[in-house]
C-alpha atoms as a PDB file:
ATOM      1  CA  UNK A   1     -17.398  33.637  30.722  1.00  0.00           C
ATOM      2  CA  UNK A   2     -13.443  33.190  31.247  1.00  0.00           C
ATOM      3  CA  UNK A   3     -12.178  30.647  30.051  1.00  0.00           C
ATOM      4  CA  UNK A   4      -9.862  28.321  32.606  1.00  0.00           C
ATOM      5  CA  UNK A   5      -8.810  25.014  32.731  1.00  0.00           C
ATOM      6  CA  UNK A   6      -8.620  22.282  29.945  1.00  0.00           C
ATOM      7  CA  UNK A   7     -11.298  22.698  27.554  1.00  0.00           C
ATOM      8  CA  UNK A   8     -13.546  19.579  27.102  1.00  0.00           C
ATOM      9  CA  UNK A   9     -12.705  19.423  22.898  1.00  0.00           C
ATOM     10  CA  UNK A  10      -9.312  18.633  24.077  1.00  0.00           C
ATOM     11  CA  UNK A  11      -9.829  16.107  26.322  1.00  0.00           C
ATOM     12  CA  UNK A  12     -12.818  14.504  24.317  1.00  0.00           C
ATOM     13  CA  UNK A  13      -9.530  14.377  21.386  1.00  0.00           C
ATOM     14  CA  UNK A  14      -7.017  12.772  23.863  1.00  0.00           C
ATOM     15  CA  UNK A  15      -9.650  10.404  24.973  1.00  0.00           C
ATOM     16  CA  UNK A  16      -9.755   9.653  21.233  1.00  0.00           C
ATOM     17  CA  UNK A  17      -6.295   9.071  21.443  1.00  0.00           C
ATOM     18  CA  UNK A  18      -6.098   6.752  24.365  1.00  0.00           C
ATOM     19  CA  UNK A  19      -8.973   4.724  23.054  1.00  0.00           C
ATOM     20  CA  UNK A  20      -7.130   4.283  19.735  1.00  0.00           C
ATOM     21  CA  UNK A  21      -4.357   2.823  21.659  1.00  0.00           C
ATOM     22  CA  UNK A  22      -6.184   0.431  23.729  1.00  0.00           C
ATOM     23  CA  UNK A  23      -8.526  -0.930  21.337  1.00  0.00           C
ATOM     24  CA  UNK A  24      -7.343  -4.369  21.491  1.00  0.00           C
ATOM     25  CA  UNK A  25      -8.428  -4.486  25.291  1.00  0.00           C
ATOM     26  CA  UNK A  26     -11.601  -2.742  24.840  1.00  0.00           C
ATOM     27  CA  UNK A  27     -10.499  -0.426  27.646  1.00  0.00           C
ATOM     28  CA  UNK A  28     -14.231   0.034  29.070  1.00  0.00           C
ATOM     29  CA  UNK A  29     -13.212   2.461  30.927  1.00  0.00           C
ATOM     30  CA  UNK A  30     -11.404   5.042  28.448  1.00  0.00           C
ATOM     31  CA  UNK A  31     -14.618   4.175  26.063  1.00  0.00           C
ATOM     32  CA  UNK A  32     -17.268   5.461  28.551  1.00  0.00           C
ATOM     33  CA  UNK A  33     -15.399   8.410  29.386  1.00  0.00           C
ATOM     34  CA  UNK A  34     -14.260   9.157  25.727  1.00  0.00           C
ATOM     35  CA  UNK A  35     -18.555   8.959  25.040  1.00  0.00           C
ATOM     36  CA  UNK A  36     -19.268  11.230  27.966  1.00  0.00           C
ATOM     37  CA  UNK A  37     -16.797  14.058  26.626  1.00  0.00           C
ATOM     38  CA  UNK A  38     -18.752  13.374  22.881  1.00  0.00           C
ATOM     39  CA  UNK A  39     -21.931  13.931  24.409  1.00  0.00           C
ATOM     40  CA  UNK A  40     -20.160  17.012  26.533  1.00  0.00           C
ATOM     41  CA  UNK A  41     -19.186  18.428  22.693  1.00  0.00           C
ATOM     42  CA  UNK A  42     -22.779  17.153  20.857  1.00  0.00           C
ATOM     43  CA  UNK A  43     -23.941  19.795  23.537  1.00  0.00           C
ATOM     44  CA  UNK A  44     -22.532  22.806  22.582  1.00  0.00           C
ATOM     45  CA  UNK A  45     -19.778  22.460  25.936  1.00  0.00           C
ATOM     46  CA  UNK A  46     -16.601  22.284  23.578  1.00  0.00           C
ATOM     47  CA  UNK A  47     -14.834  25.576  24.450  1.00  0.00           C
ATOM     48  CA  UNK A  48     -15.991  25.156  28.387  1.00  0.00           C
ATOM     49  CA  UNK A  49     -13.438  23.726  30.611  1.00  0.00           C
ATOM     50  CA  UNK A  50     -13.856  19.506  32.152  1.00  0.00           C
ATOM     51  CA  UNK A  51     -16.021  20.817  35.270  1.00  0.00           C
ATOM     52  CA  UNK A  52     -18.784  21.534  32.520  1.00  0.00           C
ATOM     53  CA  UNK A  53     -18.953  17.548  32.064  1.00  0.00           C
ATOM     54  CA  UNK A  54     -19.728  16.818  35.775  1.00  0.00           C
ATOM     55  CA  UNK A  55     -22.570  19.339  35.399  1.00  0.00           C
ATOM     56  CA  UNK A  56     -23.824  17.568  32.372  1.00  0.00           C
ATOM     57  CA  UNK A  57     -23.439  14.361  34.414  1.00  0.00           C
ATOM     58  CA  UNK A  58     -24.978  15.780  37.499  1.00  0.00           C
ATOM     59  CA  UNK A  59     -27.980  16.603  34.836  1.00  0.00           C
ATOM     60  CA  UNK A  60     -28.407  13.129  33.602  1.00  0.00           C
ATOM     61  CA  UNK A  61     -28.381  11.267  36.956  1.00  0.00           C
ATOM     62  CA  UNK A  62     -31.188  13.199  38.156  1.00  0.00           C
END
């Protein structure tokens, strides 16, 4: 499989990042998505690029 696009380990670390910065707040937001990209790399999807997290999301909600 090519790989394209932003791979998920990347944006799982800059949602590590952003969290890190907003702590004080809580930022629910940034937390959610910074736990859907760990689950994304607890699944093997690391090297994949971010449309591999919408599938795994896709997965969940059914």
């Amino acid at each position: 499989m090519a790989r394209i696009g932003f791979p998920v380990a990347l944006a799982e670390k800059d949602f590590g990042y952003a969290r890190a910065a907003t702590r004080r707040s809580g930022a629910p937001v940034a937390r959610a998505a910074h736990e859907m990209f760990r689950r994304a790399m607890r699944k093997g999807l690391g090297d994949r690029n971010l449309t591999s997290v919408a599938t795994l999301v896709r997965r969940q909600a059914q």
